[in-house]
N, C-alpha and C. Protein backbone atom coordinates (compact mmCIF):
# COMPACT_ATOMS: atom_id res chain seq x y z
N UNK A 1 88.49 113.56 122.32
CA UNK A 1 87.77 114.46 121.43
C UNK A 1 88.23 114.29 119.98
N UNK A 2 89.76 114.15 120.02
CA UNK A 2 90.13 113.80 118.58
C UNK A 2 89.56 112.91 117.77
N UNK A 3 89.58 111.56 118.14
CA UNK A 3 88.81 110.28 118.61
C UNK A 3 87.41 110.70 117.64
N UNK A 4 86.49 111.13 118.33
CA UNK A 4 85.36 111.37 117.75
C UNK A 4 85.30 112.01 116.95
N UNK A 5 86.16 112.78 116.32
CA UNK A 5 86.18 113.85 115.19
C UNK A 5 86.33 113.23 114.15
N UNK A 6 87.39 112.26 113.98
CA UNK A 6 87.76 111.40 113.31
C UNK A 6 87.14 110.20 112.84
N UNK A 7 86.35 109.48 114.07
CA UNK A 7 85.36 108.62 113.50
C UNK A 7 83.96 109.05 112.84
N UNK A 8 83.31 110.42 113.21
CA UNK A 8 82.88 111.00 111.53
C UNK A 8 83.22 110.86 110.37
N UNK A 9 84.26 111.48 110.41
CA UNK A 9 84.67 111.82 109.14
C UNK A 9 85.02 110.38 108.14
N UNK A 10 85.13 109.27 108.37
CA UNK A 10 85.54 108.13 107.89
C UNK A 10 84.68 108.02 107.31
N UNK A 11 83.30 107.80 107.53
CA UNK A 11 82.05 106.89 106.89
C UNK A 11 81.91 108.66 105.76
N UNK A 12 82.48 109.33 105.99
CA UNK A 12 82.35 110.53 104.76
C UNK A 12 83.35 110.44 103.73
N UNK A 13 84.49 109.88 104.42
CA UNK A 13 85.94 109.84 103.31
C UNK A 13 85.50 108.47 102.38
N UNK A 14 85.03 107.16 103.04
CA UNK A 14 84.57 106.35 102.59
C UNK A 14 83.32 106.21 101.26
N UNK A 15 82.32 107.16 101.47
CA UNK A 15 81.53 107.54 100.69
C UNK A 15 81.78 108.55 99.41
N UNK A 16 82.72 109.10 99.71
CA UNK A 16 83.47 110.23 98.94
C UNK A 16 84.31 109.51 98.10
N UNK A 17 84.88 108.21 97.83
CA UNK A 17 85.72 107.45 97.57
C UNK A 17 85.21 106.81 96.27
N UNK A 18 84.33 106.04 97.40
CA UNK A 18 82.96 105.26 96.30
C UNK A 18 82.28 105.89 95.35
N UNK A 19 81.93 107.39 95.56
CA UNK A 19 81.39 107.95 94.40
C UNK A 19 82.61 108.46 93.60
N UNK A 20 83.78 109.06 94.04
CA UNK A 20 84.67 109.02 92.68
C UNK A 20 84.75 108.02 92.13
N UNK A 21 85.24 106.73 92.35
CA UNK A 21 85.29 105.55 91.82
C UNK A 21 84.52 105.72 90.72
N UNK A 22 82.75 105.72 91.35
CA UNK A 22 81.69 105.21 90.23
C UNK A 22 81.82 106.09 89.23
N UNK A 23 81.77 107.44 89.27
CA UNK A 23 82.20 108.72 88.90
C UNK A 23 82.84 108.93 87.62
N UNK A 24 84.41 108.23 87.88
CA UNK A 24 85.77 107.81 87.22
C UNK A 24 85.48 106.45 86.33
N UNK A 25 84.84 106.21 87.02
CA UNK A 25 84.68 104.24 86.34
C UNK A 25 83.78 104.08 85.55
N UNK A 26 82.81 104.73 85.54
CA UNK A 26 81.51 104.85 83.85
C UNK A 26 81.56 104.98 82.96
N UNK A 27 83.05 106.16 82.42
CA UNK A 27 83.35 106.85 81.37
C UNK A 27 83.81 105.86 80.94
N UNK A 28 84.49 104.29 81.22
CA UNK A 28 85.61 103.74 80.41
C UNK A 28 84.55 103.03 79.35
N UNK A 29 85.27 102.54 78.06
CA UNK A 29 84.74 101.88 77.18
C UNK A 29 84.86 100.41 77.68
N UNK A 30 84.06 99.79 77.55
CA UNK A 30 84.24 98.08 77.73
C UNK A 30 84.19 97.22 76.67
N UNK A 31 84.79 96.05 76.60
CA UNK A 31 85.45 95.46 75.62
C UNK A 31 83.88 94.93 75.79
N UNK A 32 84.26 94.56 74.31
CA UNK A 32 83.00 93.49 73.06
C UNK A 32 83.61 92.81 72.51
N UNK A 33 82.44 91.45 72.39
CA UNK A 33 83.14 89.94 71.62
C UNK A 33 81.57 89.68 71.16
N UNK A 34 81.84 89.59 70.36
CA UNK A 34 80.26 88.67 68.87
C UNK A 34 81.34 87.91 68.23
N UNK A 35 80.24 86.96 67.91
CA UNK A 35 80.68 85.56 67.03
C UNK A 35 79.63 85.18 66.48
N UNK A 36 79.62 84.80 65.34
CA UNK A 36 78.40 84.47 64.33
C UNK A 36 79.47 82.86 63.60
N UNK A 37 78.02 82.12 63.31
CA UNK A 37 78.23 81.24 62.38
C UNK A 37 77.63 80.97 61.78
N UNK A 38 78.01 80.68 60.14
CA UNK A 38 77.02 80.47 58.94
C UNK A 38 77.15 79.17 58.46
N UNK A 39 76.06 78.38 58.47
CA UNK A 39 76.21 76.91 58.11
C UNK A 39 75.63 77.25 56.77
N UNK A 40 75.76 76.28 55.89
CA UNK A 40 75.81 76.30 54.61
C UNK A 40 75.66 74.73 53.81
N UNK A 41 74.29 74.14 53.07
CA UNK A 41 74.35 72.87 53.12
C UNK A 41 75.28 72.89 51.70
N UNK A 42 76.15 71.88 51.39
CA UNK A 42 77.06 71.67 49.82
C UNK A 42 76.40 70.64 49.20
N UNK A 43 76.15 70.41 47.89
CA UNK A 43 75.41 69.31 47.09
C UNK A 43 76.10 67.64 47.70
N UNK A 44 77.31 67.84 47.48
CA UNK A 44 77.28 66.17 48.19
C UNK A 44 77.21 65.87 49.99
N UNK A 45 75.79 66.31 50.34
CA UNK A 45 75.39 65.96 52.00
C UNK A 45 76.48 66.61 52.45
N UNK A 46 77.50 67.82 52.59
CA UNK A 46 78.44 67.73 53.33
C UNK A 46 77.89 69.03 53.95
N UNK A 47 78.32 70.21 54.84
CA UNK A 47 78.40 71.53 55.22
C UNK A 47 79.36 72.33 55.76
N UNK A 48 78.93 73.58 55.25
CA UNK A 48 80.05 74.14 55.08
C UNK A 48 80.14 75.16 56.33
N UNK A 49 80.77 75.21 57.33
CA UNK A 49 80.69 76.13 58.19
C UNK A 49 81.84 77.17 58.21
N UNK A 50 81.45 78.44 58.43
CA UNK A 50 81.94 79.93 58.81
C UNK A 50 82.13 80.23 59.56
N UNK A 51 82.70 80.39 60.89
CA UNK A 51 82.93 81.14 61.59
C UNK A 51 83.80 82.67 62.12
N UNK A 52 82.90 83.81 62.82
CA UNK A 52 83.19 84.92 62.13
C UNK A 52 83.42 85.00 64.32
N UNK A 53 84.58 85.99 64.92
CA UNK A 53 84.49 85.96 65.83
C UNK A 53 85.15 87.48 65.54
N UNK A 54 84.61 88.43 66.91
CA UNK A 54 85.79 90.14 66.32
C UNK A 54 85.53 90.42 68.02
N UNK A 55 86.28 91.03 68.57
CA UNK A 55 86.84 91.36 69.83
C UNK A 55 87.27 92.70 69.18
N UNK A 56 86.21 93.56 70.41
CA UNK A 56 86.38 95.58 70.21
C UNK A 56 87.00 95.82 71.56
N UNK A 57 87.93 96.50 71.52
CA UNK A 57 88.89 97.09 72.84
C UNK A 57 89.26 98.05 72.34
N UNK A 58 89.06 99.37 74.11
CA UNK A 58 89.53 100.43 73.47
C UNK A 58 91.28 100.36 73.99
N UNK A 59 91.85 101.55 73.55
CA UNK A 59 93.16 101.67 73.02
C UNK A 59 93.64 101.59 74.69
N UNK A 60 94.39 100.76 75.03
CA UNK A 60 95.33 100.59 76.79
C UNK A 60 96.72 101.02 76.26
N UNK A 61 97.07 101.62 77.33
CA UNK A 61 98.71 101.73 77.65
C UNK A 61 99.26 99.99 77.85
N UNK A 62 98.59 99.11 77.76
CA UNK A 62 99.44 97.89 78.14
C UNK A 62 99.87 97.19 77.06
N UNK A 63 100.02 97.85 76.02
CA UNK A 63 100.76 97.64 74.78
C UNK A 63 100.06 96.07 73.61
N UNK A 64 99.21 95.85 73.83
CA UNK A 64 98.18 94.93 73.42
C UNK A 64 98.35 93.54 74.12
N UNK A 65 98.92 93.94 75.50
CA UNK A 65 99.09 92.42 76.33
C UNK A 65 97.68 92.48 77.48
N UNK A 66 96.21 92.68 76.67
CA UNK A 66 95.50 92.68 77.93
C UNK A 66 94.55 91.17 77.24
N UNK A 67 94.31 90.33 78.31
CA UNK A 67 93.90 88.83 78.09
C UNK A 67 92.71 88.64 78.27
N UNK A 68 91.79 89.84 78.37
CA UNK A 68 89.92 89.29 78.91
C UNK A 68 89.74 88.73 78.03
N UNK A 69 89.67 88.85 76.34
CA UNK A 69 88.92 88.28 75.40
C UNK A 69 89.88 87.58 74.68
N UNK A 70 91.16 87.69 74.60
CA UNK A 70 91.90 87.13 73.75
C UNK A 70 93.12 86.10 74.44
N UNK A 71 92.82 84.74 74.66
CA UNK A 71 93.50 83.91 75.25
C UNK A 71 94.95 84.47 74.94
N UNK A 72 95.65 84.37 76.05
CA UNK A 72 97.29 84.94 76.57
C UNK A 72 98.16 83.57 76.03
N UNK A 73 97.61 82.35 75.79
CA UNK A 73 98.32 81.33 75.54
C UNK A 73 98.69 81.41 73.86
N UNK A 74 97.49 81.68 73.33
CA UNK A 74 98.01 82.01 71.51
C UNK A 74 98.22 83.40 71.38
N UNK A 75 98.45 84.45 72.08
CA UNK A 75 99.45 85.08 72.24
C UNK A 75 100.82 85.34 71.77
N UNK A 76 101.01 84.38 73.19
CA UNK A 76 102.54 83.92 73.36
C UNK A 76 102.87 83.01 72.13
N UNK A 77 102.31 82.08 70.90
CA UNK A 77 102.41 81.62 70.23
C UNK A 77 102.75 82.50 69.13
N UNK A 78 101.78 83.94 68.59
CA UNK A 78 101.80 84.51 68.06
C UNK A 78 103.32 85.49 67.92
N UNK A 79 103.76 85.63 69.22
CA UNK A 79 104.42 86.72 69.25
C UNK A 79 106.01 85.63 69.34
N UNK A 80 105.64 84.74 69.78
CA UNK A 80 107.32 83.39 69.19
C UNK A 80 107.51 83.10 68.07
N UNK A 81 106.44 83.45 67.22
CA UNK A 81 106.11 83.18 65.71
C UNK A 81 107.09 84.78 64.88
N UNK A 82 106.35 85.68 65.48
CA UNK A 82 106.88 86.92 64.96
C UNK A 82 108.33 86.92 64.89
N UNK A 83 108.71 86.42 66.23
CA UNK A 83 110.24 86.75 66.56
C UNK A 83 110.90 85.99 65.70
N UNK A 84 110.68 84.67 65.20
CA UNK A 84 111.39 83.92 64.64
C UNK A 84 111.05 84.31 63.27
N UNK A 85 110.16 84.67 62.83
CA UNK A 85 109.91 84.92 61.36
C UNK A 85 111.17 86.14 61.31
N UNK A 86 111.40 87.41 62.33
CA UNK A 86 112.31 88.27 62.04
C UNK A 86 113.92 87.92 62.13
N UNK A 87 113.85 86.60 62.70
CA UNK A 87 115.10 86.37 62.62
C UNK A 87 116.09 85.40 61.56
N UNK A 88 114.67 85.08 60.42
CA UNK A 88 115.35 84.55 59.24
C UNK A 88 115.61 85.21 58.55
N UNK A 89 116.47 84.94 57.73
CA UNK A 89 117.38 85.56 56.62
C UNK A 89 116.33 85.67 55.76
């Protein structure tokens, strides 16, 4: 009898789950990436290109180490750069 009481209630705890999820999970902001480029012809045949790229994220507790839009490899470049710039005289 327990048995059957229990296998109800699953496909309800299961469904109950899924809609908090969706529920909980709509409100978040999602990251944005645009990139534009402006070509530009110069008098001697040459051109001049612009490129404009901006990545919108909202504010994480993960201290600005999150990698969807912003490669983790220049990163780590960036932040070996910092350290050593603070450690010259």
């Amino acid at each position: 009898m327990a048995r059957l009481v229990l296998t109800r209630w699953i496909p309800l705890l299961i469904l109950q789950s899924f809609l908090l999820a969706i529920a909980f999970g709509s409100n978040e902001v999602e990251e944005e990436f645009s990139e534009s480029l402006l070509l530009k012809p110069l008098p001697d045949r040459k051109v001049l290109a612009h490129f404009h790229f901006e990545n919108r994220a909202p504010p994480s507790n993960s201290h600005g180490r999150h990698h969807h839009l912003f490669p983790k490899a220049i990163s780590q470049l960036v932040l070996a750069r910092t350290r050593l710039d603070q450690n010259l005289p």
